[in-house]
Protein backbone atom coordinates (compact mmCIF):
# COMPACT_ATOMS: atom_id res chain seq x y z
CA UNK A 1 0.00 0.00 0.00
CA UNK A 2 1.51 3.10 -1.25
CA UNK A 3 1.31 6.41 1.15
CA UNK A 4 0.69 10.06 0.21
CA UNK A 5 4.51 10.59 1.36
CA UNK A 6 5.81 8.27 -1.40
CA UNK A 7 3.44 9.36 -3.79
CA UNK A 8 4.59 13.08 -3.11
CA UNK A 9 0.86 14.10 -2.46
CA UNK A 10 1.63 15.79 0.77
CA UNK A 11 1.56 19.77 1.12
CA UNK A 12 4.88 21.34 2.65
CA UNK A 13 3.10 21.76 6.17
CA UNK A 14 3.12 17.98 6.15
CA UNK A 15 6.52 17.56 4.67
CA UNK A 16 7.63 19.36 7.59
CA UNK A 17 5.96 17.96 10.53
CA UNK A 18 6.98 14.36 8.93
CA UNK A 19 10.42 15.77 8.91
CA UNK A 20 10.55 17.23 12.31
CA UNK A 21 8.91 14.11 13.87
CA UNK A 22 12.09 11.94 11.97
CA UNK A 23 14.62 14.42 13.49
CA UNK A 24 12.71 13.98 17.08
CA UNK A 25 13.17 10.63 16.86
CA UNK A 26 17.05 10.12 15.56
CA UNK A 27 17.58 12.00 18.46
CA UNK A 28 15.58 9.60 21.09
CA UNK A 29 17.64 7.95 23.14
CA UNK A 30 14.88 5.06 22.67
CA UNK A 31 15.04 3.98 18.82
CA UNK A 32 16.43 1.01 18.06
CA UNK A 33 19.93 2.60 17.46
CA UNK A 34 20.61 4.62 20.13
CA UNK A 35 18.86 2.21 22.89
CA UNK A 36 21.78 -0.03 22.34
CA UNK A 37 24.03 2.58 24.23
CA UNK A 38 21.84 4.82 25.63
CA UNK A 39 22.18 5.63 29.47
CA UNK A 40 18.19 6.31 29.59
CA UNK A 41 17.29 3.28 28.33
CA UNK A 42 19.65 1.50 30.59
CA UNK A 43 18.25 3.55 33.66
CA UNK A 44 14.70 2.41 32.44
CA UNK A 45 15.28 -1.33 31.82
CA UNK A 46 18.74 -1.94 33.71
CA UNK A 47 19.95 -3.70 31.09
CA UNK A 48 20.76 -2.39 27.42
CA UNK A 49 18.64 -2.97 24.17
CA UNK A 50 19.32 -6.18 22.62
CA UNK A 51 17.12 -7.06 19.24
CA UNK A 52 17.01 -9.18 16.02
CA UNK A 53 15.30 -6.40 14.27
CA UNK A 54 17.23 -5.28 11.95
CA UNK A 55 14.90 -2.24 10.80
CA UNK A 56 14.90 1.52 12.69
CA UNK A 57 11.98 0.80 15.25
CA UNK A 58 10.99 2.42 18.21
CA UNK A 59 12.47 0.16 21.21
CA UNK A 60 8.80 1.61 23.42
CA UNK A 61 6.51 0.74 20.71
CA UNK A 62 8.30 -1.40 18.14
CA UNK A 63 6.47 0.85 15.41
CA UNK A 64 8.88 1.25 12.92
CA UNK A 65 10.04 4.83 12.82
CA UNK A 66 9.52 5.81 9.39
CA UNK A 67 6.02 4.76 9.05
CA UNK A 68 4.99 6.20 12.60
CA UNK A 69 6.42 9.56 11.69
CA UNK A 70 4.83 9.62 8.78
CA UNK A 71 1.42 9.14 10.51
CA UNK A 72 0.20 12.71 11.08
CA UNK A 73 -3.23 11.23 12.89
CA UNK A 74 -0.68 9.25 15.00
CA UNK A 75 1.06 10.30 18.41
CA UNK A 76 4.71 9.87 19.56
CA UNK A 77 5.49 5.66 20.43
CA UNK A 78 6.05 6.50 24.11
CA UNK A 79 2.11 7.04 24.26
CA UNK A 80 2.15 3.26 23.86
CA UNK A 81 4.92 2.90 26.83
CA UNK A 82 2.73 5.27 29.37
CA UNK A 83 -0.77 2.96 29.06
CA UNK A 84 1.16 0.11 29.64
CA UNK A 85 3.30 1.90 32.49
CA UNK A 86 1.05 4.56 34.24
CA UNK A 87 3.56 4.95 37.68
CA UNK A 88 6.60 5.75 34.50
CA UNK A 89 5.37 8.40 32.60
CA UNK A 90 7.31 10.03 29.93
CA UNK A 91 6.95 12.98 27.83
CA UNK A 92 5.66 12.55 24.24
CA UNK A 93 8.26 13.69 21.25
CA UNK A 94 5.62 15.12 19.36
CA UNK A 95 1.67 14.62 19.22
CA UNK A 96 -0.65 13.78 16.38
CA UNK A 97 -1.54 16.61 14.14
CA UNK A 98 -5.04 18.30 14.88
């Protein structure tokens, strides 16, 4: 199923917000890259992120990070991690466009 993204059919609001969002999340300490090494995930799991994923996922929500991005009616993957911990609340990257 092709998206508006890879047919080009989004306006350059969208392109922007998708853009953002992909820089938020490069920077999380809590994709699949950077969980491997990060000190936050380690603080939140004690142990460090171990997968056989190959793809760039979210190591919360195991969404994979292009495609959630690139969801405008969808919210930041750590939405996922606070209903399933409510006493470990974390602050969303970025929220689903209104």
């Amino acid at each position: 199923m092709k998206t508006l993204k890879e047919f080009n059919l989004l306006n350059d609001e969208d392109k922007h917000a998708i853009s953002d969002r992909m820089d938020k999340c490069i920077d999380c300490p809590y994709n699949s890259r950077n969980a491997k090494v990060s000190t936050e995930y380690l603080a939140l799991f004690s142990q460090p992120y171990a997968t056989g994923r190959n793809d760039f996922h979210c190591s919360l929500c195991g969404c994979l990070i292009e495609l959630k991005t690139a969801s405008l009616s969808s919210n930041c993957g750590i939405e996922t991690w606070n209903e399933r911990n409510p006493t470990k609340q974390m602050e969303l990257k970025w929220t689903k466009k209104n």
